[in-house]
C-alpha atoms as a PDB file:
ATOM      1  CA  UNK A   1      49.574 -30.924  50.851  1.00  0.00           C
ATOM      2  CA  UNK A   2      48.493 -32.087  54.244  1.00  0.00           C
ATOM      3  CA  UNK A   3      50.675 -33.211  56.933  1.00  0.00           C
ATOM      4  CA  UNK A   4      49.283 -36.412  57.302  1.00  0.00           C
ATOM      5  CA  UNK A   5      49.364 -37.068  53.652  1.00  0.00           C
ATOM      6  CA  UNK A   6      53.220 -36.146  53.257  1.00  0.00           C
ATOM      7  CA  UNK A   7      53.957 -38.350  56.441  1.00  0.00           C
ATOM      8  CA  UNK A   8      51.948 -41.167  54.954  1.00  0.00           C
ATOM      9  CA  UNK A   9      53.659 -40.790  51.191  1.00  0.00           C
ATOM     10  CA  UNK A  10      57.445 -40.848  53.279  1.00  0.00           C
ATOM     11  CA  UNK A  11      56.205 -44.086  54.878  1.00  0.00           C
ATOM     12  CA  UNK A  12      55.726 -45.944  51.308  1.00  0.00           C
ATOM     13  CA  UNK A  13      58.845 -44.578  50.051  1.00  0.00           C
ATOM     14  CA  UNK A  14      60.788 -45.175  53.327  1.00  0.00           C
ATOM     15  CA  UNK A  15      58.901 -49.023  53.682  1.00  0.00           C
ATOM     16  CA  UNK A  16      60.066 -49.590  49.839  1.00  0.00           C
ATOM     17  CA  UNK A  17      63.823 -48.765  50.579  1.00  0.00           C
ATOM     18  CA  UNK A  18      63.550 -50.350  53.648  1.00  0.00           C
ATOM     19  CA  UNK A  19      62.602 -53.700  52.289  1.00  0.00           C
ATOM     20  CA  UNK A  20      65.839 -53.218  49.357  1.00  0.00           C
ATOM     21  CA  UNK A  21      67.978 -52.878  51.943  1.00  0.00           C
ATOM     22  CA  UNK A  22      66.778 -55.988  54.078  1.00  0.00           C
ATOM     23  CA  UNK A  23      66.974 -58.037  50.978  1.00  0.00           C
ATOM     24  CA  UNK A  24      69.632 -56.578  49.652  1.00  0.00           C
ATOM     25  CA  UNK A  25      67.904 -55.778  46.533  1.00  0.00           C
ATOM     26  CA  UNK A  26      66.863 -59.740  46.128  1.00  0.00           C
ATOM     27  CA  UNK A  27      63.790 -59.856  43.830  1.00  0.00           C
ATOM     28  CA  UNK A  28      63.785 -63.530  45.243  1.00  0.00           C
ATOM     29  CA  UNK A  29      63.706 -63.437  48.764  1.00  0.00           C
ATOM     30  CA  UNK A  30      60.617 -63.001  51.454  1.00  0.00           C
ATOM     31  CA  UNK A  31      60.305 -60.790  54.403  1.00  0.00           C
ATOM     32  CA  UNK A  32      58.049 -60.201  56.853  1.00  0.00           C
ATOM     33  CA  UNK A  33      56.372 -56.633  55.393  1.00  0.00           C
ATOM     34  CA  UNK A  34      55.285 -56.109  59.025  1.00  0.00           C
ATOM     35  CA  UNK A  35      58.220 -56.248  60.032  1.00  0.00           C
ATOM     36  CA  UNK A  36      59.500 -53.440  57.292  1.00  0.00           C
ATOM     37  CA  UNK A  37      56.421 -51.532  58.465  1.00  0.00           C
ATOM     38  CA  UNK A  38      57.330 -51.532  62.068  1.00  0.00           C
ATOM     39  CA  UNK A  39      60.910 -50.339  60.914  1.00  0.00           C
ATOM     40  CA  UNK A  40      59.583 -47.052  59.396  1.00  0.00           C
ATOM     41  CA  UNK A  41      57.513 -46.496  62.160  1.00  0.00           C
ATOM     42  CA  UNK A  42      54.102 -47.456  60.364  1.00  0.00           C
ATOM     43  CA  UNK A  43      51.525 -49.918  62.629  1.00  0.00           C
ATOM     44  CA  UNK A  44      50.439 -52.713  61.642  1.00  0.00           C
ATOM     45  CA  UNK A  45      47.302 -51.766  59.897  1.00  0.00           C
ATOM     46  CA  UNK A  46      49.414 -49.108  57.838  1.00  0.00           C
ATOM     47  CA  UNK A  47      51.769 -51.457  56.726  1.00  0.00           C
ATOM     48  CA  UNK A  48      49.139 -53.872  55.476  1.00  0.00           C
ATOM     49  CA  UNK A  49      47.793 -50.713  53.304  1.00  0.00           C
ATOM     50  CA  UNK A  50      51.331 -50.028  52.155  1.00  0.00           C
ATOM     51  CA  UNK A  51      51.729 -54.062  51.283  1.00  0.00           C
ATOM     52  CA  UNK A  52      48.573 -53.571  49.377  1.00  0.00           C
ATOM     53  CA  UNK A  53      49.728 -50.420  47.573  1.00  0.00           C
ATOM     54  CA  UNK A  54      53.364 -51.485  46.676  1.00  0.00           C
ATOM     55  CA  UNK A  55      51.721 -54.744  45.246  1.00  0.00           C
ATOM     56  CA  UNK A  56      48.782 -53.020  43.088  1.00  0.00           C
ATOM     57  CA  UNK A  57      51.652 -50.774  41.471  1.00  0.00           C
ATOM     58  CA  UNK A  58      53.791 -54.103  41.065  1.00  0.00           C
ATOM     59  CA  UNK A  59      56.200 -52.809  43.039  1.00  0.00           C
ATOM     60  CA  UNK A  60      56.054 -56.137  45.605  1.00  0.00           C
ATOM     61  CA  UNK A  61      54.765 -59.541  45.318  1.00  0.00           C
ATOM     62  CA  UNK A  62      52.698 -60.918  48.065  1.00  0.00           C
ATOM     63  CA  UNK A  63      53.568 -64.115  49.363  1.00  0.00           C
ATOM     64  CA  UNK A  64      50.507 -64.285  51.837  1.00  0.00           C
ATOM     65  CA  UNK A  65      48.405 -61.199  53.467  1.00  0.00           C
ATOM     66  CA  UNK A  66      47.600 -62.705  56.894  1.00  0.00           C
ATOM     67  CA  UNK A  67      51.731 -63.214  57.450  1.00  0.00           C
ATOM     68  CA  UNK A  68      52.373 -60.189  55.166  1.00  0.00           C
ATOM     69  CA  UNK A  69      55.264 -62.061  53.627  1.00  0.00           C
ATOM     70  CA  UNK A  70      56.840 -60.384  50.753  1.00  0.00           C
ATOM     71  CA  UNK A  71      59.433 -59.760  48.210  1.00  0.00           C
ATOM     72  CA  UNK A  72      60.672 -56.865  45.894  1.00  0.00           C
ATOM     73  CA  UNK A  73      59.535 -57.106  42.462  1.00  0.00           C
ATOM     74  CA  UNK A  74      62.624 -56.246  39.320  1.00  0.00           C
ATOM     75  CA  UNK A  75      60.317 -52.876  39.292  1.00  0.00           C
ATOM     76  CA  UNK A  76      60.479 -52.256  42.974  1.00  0.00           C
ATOM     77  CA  UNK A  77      64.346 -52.396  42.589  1.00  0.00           C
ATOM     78  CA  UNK A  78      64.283 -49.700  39.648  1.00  0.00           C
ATOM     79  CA  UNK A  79      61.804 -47.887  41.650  1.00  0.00           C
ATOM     80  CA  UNK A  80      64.549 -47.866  44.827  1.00  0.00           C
ATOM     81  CA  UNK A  81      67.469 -47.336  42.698  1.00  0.00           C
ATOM     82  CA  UNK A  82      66.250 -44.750  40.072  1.00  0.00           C
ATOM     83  CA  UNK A  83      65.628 -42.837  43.563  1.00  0.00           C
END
């Protein structure tokens, strides 16, 4: 596996903790996913593709695209949690 591929596969699993944590594992409460993004070091085009990833898995739900508001789905917490 590639480099760029394992650095990109960290970033979803680093943006998905990284959202638990700011939520404190809230299935209920938004966040700015750009804001998660720029926490694990992902741009702001990457973190849009890693909003739109998490949610097509059901992982997130997407509050609004442009703002990239979101919130953990109960799945995205098992996800987190089952490690």
């Amino acid at each position: 596996m590639g480099d760029r591929l394992r650095e990109r596969q960290g970033r979803r699993v680093a943006f998905l903790r990284e959202l638990y944590d700011m939520v404190d594992s809230s299935v209920t409460a938004f966040v700015s996913g750009f804001e998660v993004g720029e926490r694990v070091g992902a741009d702001r085009a990457e973190a849009l593709r890693i909003i739109e990833y998490h949610a097509e898995k059901g992982l997130m739900k997407v509050d609004d695209y442009a703002t990239g508001l979101v919130r953990l789905t109960a799945s995205g917490v098992d996800a987190v949690e089952s490690g």
